[in-house]
C-alpha atoms as a PDB file:
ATOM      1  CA  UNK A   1      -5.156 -12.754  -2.701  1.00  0.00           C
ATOM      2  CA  UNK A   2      -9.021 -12.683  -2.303  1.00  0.00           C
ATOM      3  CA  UNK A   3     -10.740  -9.259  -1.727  1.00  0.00           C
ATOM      4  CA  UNK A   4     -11.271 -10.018   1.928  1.00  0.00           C
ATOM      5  CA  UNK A   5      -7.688 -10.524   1.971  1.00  0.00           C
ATOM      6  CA  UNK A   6      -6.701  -7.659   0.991  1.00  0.00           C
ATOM      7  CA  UNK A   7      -9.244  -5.378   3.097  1.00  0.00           C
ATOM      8  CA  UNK A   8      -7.229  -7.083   6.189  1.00  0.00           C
ATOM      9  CA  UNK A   9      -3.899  -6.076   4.812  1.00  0.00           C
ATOM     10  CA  UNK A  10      -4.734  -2.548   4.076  1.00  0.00           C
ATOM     11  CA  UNK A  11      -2.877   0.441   6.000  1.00  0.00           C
ATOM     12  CA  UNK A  12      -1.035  -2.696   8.324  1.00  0.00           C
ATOM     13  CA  UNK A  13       3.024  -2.597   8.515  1.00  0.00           C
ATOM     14  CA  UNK A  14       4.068  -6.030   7.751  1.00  0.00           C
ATOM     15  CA  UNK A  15       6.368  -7.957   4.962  1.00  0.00           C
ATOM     16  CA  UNK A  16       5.119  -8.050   1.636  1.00  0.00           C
ATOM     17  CA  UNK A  17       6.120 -10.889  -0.808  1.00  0.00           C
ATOM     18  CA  UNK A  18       5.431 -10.015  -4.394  1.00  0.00           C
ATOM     19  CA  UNK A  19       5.294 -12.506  -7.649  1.00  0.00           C
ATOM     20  CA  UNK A  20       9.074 -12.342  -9.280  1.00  0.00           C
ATOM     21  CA  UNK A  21      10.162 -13.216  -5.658  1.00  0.00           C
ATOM     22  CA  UNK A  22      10.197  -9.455  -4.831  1.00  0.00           C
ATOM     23  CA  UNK A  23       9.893  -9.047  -0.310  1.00  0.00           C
ATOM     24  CA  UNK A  24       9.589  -5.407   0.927  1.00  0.00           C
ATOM     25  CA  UNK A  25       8.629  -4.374   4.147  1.00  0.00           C
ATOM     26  CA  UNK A  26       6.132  -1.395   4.281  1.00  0.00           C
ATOM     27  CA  UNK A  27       2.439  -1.084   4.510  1.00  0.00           C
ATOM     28  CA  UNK A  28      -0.130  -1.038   1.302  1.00  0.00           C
ATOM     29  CA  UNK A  29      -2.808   1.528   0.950  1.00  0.00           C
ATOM     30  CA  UNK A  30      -5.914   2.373  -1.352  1.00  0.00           C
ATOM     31  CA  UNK A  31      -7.321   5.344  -3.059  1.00  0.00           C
ATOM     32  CA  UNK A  32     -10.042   6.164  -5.204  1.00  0.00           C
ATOM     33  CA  UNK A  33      -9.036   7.870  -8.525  1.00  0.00           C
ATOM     34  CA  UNK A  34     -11.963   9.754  -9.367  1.00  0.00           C
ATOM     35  CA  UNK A  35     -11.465  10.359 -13.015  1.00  0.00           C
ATOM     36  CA  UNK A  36     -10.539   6.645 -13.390  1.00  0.00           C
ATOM     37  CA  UNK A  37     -13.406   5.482 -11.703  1.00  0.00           C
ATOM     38  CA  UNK A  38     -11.748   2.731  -9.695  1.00  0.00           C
ATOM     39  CA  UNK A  39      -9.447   1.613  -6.584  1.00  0.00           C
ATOM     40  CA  UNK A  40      -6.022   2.002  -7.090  1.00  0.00           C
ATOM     41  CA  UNK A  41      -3.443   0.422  -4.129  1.00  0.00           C
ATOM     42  CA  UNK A  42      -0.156   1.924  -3.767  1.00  0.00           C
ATOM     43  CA  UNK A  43       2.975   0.206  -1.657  1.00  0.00           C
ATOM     44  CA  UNK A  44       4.561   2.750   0.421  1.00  0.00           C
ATOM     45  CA  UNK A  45       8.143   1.833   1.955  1.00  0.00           C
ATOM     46  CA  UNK A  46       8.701   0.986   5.530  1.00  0.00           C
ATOM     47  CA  UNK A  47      11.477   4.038   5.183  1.00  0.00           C
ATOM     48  CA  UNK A  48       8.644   6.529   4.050  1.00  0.00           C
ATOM     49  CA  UNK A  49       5.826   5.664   6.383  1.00  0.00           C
ATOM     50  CA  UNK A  50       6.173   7.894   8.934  1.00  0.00           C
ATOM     51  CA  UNK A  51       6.889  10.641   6.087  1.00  0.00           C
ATOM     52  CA  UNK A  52       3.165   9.347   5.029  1.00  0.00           C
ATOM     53  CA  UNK A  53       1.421   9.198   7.959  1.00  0.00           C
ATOM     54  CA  UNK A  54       2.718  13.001   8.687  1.00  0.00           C
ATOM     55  CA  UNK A  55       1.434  13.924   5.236  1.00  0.00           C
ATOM     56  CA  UNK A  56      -2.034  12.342   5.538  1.00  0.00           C
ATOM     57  CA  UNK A  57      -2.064  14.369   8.523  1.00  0.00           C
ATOM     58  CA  UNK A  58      -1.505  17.178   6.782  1.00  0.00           C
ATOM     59  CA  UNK A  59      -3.987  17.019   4.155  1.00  0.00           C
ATOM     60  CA  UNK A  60      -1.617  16.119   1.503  1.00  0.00           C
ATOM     61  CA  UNK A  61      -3.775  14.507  -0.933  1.00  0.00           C
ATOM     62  CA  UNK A  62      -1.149  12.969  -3.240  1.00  0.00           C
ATOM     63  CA  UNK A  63       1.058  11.704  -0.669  1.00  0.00           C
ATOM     64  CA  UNK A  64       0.230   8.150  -1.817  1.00  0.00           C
ATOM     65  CA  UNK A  65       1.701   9.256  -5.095  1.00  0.00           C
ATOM     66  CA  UNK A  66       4.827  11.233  -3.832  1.00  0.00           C
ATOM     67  CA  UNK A  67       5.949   8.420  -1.412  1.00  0.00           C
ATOM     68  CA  UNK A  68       4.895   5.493  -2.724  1.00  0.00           C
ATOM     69  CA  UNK A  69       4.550   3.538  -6.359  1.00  0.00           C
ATOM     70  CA  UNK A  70       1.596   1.895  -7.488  1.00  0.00           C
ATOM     71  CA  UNK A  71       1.031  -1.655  -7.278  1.00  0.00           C
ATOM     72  CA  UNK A  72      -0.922  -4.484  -8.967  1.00  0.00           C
ATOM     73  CA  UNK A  73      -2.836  -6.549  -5.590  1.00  0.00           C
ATOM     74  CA  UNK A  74      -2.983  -9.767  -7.484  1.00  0.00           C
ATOM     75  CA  UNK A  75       0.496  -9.510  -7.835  1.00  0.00           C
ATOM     76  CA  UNK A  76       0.838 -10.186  -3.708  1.00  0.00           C
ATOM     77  CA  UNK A  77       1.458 -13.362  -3.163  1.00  0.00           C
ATOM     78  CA  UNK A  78       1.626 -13.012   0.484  1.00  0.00           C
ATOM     79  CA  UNK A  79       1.939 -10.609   3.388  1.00  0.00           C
ATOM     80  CA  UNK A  80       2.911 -11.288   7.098  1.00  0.00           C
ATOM     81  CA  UNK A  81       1.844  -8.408   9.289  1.00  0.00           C
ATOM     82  CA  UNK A  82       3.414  -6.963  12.000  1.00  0.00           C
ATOM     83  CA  UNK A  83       1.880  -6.983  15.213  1.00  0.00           C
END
């Protein structure tokens, strides 16, 4: 996926196909790592969004981390968004 791609995809529920055939419904979301100095995009689970959105809420700064796994964004192949 181009980078303007995946700016439209970020924080938006929708179906997620992955390369290795892999489809997961959920919603995809950045963060900055500091120390790394980069972006870093984790998938969190349709099951665990609401979970997320509570935390964010909350301050909980490693929420991304707790209820999600980190993914590789070339490695979307394509995403169909809920409306």
């Amino acid at each position: 996926m181009s980078a303007r791609e995946i700016q439209e995809i970020i924080y938006q529920l929708g179906v997620f196909l992955f390369r290795g055939g892999a489809v997961n419904e959920g919603m995809v979301v950045a963060r900055y790592n500091i120390h790394e100095a980069k972006i870093e995009y984790y998938f969190i689970h349709t099951s665990k969004v609401d979970d997320y959105r509570v935390a964010k809420r909350n301050h909980d700064l490693y929420a991304h981390k707790t209820l999600g796994h980190i993914i590789d964004v070339n490695s979307i192949i394509r995403a169909q968004l809920f409306n």
